[in-house]
N, C-alpha and C. Protein backbone atom coordinates (compact mmCIF):
# COMPACT_ATOMS: atom_id res chain seq x y z
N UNK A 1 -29.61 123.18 -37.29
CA UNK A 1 -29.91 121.85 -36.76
C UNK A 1 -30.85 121.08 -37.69
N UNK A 2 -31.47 121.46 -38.58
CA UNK A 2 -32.48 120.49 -39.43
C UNK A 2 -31.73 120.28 -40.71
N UNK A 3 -30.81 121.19 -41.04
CA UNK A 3 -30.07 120.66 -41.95
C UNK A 3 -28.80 119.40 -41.58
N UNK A 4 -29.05 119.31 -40.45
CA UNK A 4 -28.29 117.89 -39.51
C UNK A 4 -29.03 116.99 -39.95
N UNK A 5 -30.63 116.95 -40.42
CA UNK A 5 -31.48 116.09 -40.61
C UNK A 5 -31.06 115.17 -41.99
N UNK A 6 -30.46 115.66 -42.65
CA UNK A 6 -29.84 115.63 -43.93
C UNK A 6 -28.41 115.52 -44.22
N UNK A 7 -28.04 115.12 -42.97
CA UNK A 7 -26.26 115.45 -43.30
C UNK A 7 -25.51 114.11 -44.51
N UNK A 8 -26.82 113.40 -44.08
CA UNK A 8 -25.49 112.62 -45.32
C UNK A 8 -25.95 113.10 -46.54
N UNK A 9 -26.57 113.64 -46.79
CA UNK A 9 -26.92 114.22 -48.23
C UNK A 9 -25.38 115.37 -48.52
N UNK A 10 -25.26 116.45 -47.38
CA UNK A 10 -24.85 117.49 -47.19
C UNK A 10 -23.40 117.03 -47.41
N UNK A 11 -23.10 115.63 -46.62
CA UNK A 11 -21.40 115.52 -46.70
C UNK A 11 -20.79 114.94 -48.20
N UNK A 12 -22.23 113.93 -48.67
CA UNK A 12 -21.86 113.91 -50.38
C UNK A 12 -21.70 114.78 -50.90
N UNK A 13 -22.67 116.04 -50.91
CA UNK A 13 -22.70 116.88 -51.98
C UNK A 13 -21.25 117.86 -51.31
N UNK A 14 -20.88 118.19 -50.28
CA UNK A 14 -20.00 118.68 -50.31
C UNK A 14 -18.42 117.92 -50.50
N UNK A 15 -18.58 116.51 -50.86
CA UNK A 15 -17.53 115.59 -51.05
C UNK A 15 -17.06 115.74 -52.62
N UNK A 16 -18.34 116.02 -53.16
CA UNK A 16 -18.41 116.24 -54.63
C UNK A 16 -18.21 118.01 -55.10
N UNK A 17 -17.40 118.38 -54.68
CA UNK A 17 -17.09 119.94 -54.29
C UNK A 17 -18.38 120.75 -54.53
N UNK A 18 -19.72 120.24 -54.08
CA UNK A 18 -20.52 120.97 -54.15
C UNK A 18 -20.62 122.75 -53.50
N UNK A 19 -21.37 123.53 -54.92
CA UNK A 19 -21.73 124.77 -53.99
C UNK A 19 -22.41 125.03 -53.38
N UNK A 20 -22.31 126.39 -52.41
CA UNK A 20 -23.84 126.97 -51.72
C UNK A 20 -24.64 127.12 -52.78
N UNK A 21 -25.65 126.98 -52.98
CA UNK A 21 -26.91 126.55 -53.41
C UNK A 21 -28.47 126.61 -52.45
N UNK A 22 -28.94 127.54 -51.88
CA UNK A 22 -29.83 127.28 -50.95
C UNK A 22 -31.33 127.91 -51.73
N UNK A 23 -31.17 128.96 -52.61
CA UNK A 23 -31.94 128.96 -53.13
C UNK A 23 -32.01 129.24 -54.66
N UNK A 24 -33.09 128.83 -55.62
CA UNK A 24 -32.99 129.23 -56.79
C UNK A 24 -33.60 130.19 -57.48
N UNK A 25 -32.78 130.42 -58.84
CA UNK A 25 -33.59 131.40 -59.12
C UNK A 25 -34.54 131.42 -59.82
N UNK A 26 -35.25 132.53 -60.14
CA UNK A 26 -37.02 131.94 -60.49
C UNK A 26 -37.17 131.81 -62.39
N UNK A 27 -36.52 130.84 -62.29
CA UNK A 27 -36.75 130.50 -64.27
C UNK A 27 -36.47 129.08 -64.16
N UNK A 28 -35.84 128.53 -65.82
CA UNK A 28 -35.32 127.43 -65.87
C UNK A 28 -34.72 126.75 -65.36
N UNK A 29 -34.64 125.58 -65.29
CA UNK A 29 -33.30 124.92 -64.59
C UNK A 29 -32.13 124.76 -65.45
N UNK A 30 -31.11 125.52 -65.22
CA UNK A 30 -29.88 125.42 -65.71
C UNK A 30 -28.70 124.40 -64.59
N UNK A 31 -29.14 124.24 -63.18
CA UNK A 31 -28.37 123.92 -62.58
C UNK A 31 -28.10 121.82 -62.55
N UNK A 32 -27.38 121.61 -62.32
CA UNK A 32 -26.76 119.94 -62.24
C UNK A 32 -27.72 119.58 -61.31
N UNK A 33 -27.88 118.27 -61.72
CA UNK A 33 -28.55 117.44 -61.12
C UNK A 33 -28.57 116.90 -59.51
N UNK A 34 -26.90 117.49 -59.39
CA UNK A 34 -26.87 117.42 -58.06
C UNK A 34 -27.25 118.30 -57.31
N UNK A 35 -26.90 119.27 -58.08
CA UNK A 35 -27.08 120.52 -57.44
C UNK A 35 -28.94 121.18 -57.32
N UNK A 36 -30.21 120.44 -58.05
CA UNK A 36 -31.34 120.13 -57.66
C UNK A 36 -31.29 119.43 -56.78
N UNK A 37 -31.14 118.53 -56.64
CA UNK A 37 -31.05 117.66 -55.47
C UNK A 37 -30.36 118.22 -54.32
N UNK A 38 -29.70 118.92 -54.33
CA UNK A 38 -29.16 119.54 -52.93
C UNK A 38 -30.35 120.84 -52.63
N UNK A 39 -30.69 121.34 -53.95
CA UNK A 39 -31.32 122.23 -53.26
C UNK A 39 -33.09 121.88 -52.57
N UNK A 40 -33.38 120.75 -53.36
CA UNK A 40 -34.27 119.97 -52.67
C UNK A 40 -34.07 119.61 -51.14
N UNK A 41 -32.87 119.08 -50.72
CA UNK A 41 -32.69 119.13 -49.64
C UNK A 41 -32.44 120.53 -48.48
N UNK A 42 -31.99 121.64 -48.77
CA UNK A 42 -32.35 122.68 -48.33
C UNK A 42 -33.57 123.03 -47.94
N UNK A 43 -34.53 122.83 -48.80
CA UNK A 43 -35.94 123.26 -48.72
C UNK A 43 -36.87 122.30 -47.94
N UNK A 44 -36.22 120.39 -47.81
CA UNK A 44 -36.88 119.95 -47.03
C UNK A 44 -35.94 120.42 -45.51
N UNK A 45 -35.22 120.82 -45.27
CA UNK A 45 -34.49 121.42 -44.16
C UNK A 45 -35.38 122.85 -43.26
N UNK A 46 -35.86 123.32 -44.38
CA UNK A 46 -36.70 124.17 -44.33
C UNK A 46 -38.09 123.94 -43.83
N UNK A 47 -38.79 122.86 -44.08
CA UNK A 47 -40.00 122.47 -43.73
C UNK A 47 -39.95 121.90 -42.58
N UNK A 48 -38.77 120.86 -42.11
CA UNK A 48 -38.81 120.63 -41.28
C UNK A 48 -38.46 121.53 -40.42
N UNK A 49 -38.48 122.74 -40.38
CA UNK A 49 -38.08 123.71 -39.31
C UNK A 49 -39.30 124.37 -39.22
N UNK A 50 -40.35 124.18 -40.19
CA UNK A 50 -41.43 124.53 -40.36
C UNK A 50 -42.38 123.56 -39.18
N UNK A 51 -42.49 122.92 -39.53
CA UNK A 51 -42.81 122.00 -38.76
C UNK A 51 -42.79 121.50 -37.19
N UNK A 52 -41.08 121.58 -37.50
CA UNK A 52 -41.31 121.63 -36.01
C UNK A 52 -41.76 123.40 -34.74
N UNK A 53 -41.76 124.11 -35.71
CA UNK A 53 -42.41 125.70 -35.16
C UNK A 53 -43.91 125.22 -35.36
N UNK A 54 -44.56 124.70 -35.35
CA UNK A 54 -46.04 124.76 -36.01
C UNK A 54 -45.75 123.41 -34.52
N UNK A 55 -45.06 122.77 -34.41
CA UNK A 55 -45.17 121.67 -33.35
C UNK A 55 -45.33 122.43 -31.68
N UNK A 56 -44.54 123.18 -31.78
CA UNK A 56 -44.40 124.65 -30.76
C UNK A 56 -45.61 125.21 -30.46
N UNK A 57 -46.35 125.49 -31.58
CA UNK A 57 -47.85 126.42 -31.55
C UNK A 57 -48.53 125.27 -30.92
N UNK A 58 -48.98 123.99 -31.27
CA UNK A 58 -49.72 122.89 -30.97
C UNK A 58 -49.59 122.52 -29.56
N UNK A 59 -48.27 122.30 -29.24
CA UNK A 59 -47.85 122.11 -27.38
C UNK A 59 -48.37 123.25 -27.04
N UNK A 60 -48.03 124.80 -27.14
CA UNK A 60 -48.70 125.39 -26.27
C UNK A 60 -50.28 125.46 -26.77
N UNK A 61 -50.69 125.01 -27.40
CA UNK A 61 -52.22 124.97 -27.46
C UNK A 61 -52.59 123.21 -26.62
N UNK A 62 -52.07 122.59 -26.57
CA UNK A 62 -52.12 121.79 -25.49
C UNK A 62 -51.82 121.91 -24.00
N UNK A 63 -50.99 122.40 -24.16
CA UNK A 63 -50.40 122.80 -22.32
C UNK A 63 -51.57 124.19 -21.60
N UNK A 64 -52.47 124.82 -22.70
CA UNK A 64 -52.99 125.80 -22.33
C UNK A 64 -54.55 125.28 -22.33
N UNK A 65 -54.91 124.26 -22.54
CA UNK A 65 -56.04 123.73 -23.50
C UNK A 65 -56.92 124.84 -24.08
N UNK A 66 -55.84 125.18 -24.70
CA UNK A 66 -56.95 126.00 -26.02
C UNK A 66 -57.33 125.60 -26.95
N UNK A 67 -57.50 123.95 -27.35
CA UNK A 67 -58.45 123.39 -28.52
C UNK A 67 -59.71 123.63 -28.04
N UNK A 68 -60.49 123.56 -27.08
CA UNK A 68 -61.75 123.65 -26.49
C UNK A 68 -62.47 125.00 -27.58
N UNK A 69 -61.61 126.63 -27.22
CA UNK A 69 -61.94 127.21 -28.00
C UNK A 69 -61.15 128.10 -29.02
N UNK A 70 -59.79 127.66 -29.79
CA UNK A 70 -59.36 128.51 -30.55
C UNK A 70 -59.65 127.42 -31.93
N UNK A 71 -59.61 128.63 -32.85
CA UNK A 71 -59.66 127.69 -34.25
C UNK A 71 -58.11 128.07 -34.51
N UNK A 72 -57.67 126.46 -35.67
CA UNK A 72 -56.08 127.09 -35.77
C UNK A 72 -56.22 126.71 -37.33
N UNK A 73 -55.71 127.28 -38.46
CA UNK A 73 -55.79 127.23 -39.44
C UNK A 73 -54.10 127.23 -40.20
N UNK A 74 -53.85 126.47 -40.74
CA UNK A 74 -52.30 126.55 -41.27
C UNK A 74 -51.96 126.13 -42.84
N UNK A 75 -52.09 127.33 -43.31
CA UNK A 75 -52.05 127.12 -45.29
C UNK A 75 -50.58 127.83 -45.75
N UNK A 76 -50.66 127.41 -46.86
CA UNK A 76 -49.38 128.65 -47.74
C UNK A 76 -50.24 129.02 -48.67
N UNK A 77 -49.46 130.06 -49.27
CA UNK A 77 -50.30 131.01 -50.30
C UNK A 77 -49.83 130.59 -51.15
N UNK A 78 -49.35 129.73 -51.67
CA UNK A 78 -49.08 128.85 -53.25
C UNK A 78 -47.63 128.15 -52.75
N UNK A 79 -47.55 126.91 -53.80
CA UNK A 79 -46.34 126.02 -53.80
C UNK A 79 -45.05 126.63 -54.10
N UNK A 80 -44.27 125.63 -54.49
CA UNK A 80 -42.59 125.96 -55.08
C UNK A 80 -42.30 124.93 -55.63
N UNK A 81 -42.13 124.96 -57.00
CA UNK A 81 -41.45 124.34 -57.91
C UNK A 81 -39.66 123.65 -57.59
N UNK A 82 -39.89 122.80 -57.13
CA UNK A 82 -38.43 122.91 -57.22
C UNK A 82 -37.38 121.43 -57.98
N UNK A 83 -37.60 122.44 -59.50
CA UNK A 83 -36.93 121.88 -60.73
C UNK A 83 -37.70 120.88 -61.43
N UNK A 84 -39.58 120.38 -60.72
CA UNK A 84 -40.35 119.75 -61.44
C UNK A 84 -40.59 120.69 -62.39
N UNK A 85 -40.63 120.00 -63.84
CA UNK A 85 -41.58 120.56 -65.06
C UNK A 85 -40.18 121.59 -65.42
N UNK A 86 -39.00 120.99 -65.04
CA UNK A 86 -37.87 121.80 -65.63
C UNK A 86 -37.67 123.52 -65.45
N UNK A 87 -38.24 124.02 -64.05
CA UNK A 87 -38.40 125.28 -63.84
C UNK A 87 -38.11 125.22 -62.35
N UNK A 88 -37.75 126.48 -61.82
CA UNK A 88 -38.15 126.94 -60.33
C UNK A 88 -38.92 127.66 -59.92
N UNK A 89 -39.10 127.86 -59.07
CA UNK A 89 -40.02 128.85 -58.17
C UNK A 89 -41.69 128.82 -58.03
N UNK A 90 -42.02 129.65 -58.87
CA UNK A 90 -43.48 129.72 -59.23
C UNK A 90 -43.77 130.98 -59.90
N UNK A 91 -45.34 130.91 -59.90
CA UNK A 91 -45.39 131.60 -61.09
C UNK A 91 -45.24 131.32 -62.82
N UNK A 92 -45.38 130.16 -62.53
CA UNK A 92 -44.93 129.78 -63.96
C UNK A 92 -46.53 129.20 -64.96
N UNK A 93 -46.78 129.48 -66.10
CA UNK A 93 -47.60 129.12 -66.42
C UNK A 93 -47.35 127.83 -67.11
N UNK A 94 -48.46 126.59 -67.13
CA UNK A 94 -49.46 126.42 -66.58
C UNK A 94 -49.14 126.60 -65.33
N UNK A 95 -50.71 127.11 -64.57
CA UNK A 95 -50.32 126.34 -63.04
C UNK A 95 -50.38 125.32 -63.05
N UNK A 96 -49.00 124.75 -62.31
CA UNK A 96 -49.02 123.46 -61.97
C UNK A 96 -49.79 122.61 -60.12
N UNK A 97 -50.00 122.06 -60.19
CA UNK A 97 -50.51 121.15 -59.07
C UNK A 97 -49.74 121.45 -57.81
N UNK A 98 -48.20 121.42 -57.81
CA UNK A 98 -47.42 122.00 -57.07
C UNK A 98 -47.73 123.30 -56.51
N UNK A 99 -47.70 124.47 -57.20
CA UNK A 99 -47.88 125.80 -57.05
C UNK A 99 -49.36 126.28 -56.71
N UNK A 100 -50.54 125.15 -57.30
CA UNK A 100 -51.87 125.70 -56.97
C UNK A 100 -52.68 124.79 -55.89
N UNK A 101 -52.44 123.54 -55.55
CA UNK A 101 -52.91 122.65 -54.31
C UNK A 101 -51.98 123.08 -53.46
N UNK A 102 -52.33 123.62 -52.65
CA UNK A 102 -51.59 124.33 -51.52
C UNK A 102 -52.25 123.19 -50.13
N UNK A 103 -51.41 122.97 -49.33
CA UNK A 103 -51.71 122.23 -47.80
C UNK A 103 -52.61 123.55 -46.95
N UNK A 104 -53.75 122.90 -46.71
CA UNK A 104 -54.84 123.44 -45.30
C UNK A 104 -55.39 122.76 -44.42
N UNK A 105 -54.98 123.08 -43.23
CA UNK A 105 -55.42 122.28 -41.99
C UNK A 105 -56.35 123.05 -41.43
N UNK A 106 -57.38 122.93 -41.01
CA UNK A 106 -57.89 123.89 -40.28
C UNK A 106 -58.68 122.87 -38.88
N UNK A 107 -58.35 123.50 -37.75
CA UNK A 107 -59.19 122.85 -37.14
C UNK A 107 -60.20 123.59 -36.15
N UNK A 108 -61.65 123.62 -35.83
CA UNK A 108 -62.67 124.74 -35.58
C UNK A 108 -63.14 123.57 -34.40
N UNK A 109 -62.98 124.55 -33.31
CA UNK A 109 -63.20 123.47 -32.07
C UNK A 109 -64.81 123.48 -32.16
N UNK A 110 -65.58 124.21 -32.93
CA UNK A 110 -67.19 124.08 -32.92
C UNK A 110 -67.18 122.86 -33.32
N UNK A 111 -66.69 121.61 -34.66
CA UNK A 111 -67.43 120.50 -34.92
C UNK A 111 -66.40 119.62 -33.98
N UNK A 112 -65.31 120.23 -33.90
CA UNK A 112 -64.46 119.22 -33.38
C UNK A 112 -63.79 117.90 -33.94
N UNK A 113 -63.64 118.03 -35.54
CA UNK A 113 -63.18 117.09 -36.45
C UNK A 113 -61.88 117.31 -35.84
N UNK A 114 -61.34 115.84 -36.62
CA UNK A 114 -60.35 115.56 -36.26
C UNK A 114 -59.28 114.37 -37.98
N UNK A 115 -58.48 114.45 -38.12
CA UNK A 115 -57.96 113.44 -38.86
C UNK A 115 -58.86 113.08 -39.77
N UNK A 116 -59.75 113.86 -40.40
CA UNK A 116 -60.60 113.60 -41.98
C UNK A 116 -59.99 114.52 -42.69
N UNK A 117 -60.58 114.14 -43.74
CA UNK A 117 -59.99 114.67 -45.28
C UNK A 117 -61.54 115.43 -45.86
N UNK A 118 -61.35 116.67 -46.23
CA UNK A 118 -62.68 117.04 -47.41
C UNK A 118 -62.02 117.60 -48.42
N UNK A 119 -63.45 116.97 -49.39
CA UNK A 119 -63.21 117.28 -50.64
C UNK A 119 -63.85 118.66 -51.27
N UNK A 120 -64.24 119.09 -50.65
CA UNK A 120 -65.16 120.86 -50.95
C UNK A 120 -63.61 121.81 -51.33
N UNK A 121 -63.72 122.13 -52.46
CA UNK A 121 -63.38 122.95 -52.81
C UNK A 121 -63.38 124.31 -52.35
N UNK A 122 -62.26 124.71 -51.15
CA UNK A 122 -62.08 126.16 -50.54
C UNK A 122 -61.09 127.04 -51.59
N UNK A 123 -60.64 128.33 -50.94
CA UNK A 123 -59.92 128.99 -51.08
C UNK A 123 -59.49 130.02 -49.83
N UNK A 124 -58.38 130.35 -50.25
CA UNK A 124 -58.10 131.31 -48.91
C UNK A 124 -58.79 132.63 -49.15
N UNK A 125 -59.43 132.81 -50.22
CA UNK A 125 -60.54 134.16 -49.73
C UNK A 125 -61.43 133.73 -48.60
N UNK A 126 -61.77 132.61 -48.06
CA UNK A 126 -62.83 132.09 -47.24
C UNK A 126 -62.22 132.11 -45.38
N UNK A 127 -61.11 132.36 -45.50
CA UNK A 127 -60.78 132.02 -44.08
C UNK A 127 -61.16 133.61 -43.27
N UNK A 128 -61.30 134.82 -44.11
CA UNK A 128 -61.80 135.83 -43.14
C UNK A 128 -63.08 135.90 -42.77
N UNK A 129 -63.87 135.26 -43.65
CA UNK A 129 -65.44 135.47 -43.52
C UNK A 129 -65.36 134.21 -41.95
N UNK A 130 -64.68 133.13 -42.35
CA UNK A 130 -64.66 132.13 -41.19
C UNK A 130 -64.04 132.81 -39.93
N UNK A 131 -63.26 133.36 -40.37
CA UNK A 131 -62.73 133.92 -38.27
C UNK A 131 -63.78 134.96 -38.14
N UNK A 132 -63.98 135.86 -39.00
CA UNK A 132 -65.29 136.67 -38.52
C UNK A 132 -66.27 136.11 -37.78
N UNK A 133 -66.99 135.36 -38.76
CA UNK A 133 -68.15 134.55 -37.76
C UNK A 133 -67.91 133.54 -36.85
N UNK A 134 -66.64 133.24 -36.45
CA UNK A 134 -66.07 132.32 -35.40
C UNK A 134 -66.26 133.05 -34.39
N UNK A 135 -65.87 134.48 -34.33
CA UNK A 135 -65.75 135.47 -33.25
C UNK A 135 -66.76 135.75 -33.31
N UNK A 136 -68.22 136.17 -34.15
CA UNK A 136 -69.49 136.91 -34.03
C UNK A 136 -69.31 138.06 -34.30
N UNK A 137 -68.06 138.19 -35.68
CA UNK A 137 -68.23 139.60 -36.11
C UNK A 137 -69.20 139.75 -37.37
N UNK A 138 -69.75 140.31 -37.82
CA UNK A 138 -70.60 140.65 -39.65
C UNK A 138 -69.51 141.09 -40.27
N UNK A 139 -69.86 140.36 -41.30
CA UNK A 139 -68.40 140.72 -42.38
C UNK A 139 -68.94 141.29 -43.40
N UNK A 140 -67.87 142.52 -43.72
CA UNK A 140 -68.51 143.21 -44.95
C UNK A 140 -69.48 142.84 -46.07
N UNK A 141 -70.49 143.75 -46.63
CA UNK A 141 -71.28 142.93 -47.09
C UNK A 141 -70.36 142.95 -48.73
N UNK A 142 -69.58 143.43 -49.29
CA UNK A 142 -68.41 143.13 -50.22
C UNK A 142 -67.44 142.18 -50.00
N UNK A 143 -67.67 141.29 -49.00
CA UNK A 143 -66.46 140.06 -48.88
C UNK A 143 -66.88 138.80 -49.44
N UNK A 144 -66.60 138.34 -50.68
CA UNK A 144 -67.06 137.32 -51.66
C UNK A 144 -66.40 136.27 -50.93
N UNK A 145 -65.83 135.59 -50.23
CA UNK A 145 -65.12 134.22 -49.32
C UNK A 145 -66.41 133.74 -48.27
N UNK A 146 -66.55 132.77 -48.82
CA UNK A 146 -67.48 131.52 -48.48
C UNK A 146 -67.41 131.30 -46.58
N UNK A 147 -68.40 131.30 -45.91
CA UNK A 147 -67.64 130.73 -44.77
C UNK A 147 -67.28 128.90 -44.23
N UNK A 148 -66.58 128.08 -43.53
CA UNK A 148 -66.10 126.87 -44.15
C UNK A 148 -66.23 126.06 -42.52
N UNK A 149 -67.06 126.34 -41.76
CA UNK A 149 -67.43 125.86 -40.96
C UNK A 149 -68.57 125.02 -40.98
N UNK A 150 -69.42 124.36 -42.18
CA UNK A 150 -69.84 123.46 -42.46
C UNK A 150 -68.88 122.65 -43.30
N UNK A 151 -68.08 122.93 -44.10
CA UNK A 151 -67.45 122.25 -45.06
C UNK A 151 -66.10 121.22 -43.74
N UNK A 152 -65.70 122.25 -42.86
CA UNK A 152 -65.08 121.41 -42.01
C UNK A 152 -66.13 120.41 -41.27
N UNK A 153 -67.26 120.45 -40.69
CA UNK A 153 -68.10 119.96 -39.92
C UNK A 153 -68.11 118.66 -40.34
N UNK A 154 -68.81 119.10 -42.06
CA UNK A 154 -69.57 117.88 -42.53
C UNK A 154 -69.31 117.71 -44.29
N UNK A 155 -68.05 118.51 -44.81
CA UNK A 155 -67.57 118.90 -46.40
C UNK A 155 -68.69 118.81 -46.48
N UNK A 156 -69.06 120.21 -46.44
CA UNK A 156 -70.18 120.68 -47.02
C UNK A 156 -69.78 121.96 -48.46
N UNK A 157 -70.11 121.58 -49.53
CA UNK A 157 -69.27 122.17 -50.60
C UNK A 157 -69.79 123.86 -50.66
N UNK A 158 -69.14 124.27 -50.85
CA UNK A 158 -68.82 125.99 -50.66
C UNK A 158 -69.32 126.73 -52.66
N UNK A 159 -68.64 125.49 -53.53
CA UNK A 159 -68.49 126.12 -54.45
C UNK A 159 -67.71 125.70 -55.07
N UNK A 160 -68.40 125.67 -57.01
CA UNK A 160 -67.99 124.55 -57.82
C UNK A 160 -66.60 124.39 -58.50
N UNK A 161 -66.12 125.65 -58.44
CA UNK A 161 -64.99 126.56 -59.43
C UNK A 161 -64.27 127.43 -58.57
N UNK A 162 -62.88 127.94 -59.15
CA UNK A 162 -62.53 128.77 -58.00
C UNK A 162 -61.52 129.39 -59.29
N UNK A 163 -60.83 131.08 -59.24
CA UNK A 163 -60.54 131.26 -59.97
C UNK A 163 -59.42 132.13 -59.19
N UNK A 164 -57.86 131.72 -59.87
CA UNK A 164 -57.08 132.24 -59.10
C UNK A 164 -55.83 132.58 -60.16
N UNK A 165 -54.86 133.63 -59.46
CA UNK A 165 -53.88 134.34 -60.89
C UNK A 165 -52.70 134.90 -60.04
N UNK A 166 -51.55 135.41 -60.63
CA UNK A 166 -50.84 135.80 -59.81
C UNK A 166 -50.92 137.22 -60.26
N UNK A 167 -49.78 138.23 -59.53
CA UNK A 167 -49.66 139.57 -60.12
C UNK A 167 -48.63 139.64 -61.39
N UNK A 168 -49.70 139.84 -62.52
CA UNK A 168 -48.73 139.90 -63.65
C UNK A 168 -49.11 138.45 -64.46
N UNK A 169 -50.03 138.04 -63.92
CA UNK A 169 -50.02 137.11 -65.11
C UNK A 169 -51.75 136.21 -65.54
């Protein structure tokens, strides 16, 4: 059904004897221009299914009123290239902007923000030290992740640099 979201994309490209194409593989782009473009559309087919499941979590955190006290936090662990900078996937060096600005929402019913933007520089090493002390647990004294319940409050900056790599590279 979300690839319905897209059907006139879907009935061109299959007018134009397009192939299955849903995902690529992780190097160059060798494939037609259409055939990026279709698979672009797959992947926004994909988000929007994303989306609307993450819309699911939100109603029942409304219908239950659990904003009062749950924190809800919603990141990816890196981007996807798809056919910017003449490549797919990720993993690709440089990191690109795509693959390393990753989307984080977090919302911590302690300040109770809402619809702002900060500029403090996190990382997802920081979200365990944050549910720890959300709950009132002590977190190992070896857990280097910042906690981000001022930085949501009031972007309160955590830290100047952040240093991140994949496996293998």
């Amino acid at each position: 059904k979300y690839k319905d979201l897209y059907a006139e994309h879907y009935d061109a490209y299959k007018a134009k004897g397009g192939r299955p194409f849903d995902w690529p593989p992780y190097g160059p782009v060798k494939e037609t221009a259409e055939e990026v473009e279709h698979c672009r559309h797959e992947y926004a087919a994909l988000l929007s299914m994303c989306d609307a499941h993450l819309g699911q979590v939100m109603a029942v955190m409304d219908e239950l009123d659990l904003w009062k006290d749950t924190m809800l936090i919603v990141c990816t662990d890196h981007g996807f290239i798809l056919g910017e900078h003449d490549s797919w996937a990720k993993g690709w060096l440089p990191y690109y902007n795509e693959n390393a600005h990753v989307p984080l929402f977090i919302w911590d019913p302690r300040s109770g923000k809402k619809g702002e933007t900060r500029q403090a520089l996190v990382q997802t090493i920081d979200f365990a030290p944050t549910v720890l002390e959300f709950f009132g647990v002590e977190r190992p004294k070896d857990m280097l992740g910042k906690l981000l319940g001022e930085t949501v409050a009031r972007d309160m900056p955590v830290r100047e640099a952040g240093i991140f790599g994949v496996d293998g590279g």
